[in-house]
C-alpha atoms as a PDB file:
ATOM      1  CA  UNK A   1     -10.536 -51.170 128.555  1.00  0.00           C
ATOM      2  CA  UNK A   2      -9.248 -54.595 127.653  1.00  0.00           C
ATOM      3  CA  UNK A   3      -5.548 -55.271 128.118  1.00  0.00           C
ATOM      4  CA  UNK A   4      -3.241 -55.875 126.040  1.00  0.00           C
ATOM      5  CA  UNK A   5       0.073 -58.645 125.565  1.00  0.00           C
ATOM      6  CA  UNK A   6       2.293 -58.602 122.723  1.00  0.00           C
ATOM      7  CA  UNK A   7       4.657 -61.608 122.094  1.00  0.00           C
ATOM      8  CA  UNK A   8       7.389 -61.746 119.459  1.00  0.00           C
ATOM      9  CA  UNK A   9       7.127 -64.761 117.272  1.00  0.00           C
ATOM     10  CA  UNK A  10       9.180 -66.936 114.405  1.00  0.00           C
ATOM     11  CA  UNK A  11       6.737 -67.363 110.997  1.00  0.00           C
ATOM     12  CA  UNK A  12       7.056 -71.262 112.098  1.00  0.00           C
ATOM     13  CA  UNK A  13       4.732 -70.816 115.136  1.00  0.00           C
ATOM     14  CA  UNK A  14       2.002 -68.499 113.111  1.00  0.00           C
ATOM     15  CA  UNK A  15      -0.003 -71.671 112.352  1.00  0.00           C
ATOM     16  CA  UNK A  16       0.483 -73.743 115.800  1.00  0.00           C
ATOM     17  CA  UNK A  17      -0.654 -70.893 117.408  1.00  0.00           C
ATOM     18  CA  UNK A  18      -3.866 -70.195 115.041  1.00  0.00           C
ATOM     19  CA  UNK A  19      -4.651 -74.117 115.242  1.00  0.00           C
ATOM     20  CA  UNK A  20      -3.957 -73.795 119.196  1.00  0.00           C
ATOM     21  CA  UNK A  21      -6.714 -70.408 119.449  1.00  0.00           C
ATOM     22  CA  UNK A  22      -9.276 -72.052 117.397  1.00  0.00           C
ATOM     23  CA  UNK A  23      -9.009 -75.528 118.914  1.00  0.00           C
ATOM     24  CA  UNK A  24      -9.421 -73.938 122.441  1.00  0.00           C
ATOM     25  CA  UNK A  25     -12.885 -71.746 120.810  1.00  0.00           C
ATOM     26  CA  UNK A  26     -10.847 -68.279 121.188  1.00  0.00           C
ATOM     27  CA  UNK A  27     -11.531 -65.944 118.148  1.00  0.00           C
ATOM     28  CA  UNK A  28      -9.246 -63.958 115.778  1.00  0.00           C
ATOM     29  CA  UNK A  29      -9.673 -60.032 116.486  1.00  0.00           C
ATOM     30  CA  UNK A  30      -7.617 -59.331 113.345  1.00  0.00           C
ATOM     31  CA  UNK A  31      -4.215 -59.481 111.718  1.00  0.00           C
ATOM     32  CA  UNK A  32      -2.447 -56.223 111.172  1.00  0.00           C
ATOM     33  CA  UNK A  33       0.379 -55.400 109.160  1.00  0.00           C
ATOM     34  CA  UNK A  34       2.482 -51.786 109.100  1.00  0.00           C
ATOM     35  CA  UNK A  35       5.981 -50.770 108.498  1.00  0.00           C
ATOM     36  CA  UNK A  36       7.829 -50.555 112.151  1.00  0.00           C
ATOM     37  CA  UNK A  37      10.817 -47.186 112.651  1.00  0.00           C
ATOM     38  CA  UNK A  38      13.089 -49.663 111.214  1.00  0.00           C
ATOM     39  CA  UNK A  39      11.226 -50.175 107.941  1.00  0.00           C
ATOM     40  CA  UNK A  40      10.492 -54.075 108.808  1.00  0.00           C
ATOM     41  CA  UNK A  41       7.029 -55.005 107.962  1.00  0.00           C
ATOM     42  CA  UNK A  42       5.488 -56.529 111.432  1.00  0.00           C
ATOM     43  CA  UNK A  43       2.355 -58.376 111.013  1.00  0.00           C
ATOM     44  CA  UNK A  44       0.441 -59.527 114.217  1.00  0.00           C
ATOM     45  CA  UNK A  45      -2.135 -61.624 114.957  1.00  0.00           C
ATOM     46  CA  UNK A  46      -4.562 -60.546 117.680  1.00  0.00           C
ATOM     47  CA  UNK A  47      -6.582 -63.509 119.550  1.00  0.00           C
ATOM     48  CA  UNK A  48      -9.742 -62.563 121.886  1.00  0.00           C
ATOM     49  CA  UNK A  49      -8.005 -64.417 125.096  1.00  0.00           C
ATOM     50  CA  UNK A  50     -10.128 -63.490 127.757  1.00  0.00           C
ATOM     51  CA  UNK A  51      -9.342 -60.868 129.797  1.00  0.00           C
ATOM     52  CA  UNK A  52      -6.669 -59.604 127.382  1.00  0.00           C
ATOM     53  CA  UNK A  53      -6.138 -59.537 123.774  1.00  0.00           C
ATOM     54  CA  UNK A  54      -3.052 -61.576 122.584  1.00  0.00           C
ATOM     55  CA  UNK A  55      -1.101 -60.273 119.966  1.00  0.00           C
ATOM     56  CA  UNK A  56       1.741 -62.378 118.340  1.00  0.00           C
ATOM     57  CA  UNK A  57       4.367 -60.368 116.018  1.00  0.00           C
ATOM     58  CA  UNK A  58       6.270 -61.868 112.858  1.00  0.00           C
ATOM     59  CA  UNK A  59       8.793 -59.054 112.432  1.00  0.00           C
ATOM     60  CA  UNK A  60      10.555 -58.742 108.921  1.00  0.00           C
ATOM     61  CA  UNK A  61       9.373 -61.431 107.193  1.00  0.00           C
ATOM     62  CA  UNK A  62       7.839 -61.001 103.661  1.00  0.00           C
ATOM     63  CA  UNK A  63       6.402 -64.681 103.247  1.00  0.00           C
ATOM     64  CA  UNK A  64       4.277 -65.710 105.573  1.00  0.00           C
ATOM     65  CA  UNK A  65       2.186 -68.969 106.233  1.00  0.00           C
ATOM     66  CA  UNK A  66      -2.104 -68.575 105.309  1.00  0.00           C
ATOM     67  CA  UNK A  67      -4.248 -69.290 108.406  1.00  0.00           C
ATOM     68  CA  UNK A  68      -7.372 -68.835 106.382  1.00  0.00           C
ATOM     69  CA  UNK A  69      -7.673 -72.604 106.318  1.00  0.00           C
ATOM     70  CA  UNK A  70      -7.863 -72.288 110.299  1.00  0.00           C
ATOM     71  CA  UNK A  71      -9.704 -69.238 110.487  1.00  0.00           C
ATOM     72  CA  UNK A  72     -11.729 -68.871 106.810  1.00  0.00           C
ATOM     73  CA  UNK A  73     -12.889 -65.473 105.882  1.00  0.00           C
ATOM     74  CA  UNK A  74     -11.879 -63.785 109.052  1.00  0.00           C
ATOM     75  CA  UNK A  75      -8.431 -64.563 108.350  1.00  0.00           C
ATOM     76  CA  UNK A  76      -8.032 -64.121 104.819  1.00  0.00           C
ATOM     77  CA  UNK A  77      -9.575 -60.916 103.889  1.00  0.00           C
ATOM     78  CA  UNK A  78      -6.985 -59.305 105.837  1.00  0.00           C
ATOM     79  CA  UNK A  79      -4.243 -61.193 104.806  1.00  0.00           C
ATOM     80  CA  UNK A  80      -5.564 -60.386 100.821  1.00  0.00           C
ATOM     81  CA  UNK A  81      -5.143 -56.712 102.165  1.00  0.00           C
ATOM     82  CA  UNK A  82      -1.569 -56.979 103.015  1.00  0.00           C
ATOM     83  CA  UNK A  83      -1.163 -58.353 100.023  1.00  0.00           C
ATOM     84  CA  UNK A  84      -2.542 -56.057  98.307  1.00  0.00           C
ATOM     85  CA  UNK A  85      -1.287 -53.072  99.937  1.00  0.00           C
ATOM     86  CA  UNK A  86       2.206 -54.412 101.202  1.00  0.00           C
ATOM     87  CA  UNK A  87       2.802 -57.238  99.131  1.00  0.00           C
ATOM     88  CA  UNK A  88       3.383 -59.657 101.853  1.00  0.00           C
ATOM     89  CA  UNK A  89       2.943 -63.445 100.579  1.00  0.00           C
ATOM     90  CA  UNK A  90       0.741 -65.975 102.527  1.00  0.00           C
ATOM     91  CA  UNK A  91       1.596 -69.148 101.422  1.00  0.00           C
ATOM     92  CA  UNK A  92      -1.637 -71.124 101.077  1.00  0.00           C
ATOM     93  CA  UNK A  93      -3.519 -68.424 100.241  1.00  0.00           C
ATOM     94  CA  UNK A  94      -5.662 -67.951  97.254  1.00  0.00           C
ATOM     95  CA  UNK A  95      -4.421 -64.596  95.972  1.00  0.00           C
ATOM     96  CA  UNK A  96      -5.856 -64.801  92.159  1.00  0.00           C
ATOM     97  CA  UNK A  97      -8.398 -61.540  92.531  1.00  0.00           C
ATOM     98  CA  UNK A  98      -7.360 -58.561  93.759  1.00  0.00           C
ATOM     99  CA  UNK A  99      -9.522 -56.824  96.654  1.00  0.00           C
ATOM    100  CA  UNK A 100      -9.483 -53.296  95.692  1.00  0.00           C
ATOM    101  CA  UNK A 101      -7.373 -52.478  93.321  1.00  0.00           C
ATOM    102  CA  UNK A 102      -8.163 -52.588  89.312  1.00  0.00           C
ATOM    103  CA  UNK A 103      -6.176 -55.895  87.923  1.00  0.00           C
ATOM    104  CA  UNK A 104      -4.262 -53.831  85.451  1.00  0.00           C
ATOM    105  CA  UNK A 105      -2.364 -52.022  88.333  1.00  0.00           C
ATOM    106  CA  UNK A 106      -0.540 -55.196  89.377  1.00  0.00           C
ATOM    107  CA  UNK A 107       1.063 -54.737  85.784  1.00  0.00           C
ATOM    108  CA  UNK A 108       1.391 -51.579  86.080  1.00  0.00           C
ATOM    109  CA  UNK A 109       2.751 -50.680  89.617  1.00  0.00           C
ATOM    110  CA  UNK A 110       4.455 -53.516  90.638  1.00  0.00           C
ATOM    111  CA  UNK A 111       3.063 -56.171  93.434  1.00  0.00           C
ATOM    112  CA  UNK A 112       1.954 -54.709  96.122  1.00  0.00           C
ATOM    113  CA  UNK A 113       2.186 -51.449  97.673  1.00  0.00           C
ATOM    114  CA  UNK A 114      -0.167 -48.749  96.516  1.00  0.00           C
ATOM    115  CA  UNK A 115       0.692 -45.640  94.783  1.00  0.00           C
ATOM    116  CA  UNK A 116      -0.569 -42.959  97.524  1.00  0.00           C
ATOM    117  CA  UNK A 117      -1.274 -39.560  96.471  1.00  0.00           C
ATOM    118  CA  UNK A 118      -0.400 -37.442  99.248  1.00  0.00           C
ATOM    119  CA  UNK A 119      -3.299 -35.297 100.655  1.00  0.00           C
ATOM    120  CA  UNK A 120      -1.755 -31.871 100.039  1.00  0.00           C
ATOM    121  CA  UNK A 121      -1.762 -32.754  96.256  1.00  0.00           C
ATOM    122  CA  UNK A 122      -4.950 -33.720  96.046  1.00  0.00           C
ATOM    123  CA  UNK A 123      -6.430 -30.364  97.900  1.00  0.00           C
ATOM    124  CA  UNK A 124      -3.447 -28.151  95.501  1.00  0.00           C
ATOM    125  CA  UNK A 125      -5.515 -30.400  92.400  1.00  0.00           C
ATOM    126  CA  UNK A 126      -8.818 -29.569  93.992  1.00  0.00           C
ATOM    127  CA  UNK A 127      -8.055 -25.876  94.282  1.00  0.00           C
ATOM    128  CA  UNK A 128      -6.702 -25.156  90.897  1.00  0.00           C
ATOM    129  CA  UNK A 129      -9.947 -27.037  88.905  1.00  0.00           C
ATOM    130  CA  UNK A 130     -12.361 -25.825  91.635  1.00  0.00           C
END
């Protein structure tokens, strides 16, 4: 099992960091995004630093700097997710398609955060037309 370090960051050092990782060859696991117990969104970063994964937080923030430029693809797929699902900006980043999500429903729902039918209505639906 591979350990694990998590360091709390400012939004100012997201990009230092990411240009620091890829300069010294270390890859980018993923970035993650969820709503903490407080209802902050915390976004992390998690590097492949040999023996451990490092995992810098950006707690509360809803704008947030793009390292897609630093990391291409593998960095901004999941930032277009939290986009998508959370809203979260990336400054940089281009955000002009949507991943998943039918275009319309940006108009329709707002930006950001999908409309999530819960799973006890969708079984209740089931039951009733089944």
């Amino acid at each position: 099992m591979q350990a694990y370090k998590r360091t709390d960051i400012s939004k100012d050092q997201v990009v230092p960091i990411a240009e620091k990782m890829r300069k010294a060859g270390v890859g980018l696991v993923m970035i993650h995004g969820y709503l903490n117990e407080e209802g902050k969104m915390d976004i992390s970063w998690d590097y492949a630093v040999e023996p451990v994964i490092e995992s810098y937080h950006v707690v509360g923030e809803d704008t947030l700097p793009t390292i897609s430029g630093i990391y291409d693809e593998a960095a901004a797929w999941p930032e277009r997710e939290l986009n998508e699902i959370y809203g979260t900006v990336f400054e940089g980043l281009d955000m002009s398609k949507r991943l998943f999500l039918p275009e319309e429903m940006l108009e329709t729902q707002g930006k950001g955060h999908i409309m999530v039918t819960p799973l006890e209505e969708l079984r209740a639906k089931n039951i009733k037309e089944g």
